[in-house]
Protein backbone atom coordinates (compact mmCIF):
# COMPACT_ATOMS: atom_id res chain seq x y z
CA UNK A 1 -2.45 65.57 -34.53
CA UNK A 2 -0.24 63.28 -36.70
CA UNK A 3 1.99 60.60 -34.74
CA UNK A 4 4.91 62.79 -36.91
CA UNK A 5 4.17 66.12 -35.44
CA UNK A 6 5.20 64.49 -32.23
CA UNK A 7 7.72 62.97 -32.85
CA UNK A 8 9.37 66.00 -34.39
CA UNK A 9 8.65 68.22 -31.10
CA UNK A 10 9.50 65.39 -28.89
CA UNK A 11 12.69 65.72 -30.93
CA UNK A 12 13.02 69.57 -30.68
CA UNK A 13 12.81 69.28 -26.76
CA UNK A 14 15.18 66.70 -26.58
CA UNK A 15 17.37 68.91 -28.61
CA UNK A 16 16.78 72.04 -26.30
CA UNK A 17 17.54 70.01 -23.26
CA UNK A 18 20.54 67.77 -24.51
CA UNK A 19 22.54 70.84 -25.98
CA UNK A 20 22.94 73.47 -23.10
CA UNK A 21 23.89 69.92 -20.84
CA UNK A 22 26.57 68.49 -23.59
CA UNK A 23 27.87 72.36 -23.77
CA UNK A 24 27.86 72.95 -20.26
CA UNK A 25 29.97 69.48 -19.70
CA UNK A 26 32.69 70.18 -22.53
CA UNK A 27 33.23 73.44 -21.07
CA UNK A 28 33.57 71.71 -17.81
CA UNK A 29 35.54 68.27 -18.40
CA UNK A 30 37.98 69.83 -21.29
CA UNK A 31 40.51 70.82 -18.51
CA UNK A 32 40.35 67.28 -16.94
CA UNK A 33 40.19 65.15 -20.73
CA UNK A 34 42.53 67.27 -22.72
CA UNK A 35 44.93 65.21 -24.49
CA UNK A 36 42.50 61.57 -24.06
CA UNK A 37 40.89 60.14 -27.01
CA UNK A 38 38.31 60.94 -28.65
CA UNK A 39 36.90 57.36 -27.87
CA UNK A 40 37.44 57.93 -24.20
CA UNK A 41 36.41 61.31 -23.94
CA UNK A 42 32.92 60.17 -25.69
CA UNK A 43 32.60 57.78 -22.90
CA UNK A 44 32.86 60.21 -20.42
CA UNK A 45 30.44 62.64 -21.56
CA UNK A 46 27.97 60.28 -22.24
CA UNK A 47 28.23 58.25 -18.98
CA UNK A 48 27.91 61.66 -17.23
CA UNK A 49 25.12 63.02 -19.36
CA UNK A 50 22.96 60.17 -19.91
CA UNK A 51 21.61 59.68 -16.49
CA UNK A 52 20.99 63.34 -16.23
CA UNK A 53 18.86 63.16 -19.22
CA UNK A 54 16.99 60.32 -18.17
CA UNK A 55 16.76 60.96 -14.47
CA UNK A 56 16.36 64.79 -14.67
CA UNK A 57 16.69 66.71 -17.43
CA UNK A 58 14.04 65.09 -19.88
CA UNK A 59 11.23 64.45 -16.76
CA UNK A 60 11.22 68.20 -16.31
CA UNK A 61 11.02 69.60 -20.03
CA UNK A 62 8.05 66.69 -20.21
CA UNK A 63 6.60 68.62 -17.56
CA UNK A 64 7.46 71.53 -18.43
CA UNK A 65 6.20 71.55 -22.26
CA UNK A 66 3.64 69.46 -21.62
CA UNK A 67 1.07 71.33 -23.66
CA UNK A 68 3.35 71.68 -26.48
CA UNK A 69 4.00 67.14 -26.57
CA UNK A 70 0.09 66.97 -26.20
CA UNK A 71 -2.03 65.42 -29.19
């Protein structure tokens, strides 16, 4: 398999992990950010949602799909 196919499904799993978790955390922080910057709201939701991605989220769709990231 090309180095390209990869990359393009490690890409589509990021994608299916990252956007439920960056819905799920608007949904959740707009009550608490409403009226902050955009700036400082970006902080937020990344400083929350990075380590989730890295810690969690992303280890378990590798798992999970490993068949489908496979050469």
């Amino acid at each position: 398999m090309r180095a390209s196919n990869i990359r393009v499904r490690t890409a589509v799993v990021t994608w299916l992990v990252a956007y439920p978790i960056i819905t799920f955390l608007l949904a959740t922080l707009e009550p608490v950010v409403v009226g902050w910057p955009m700036p400082l709201r970006a902080l937020l939701l990344s400083a929350i949602m990075v380590p989730i991605m890295v810690f969690w989220a992303l280890p378990a769709a590798t798992a999970l799909f490993k068949e489908f990231l496979s050469p």
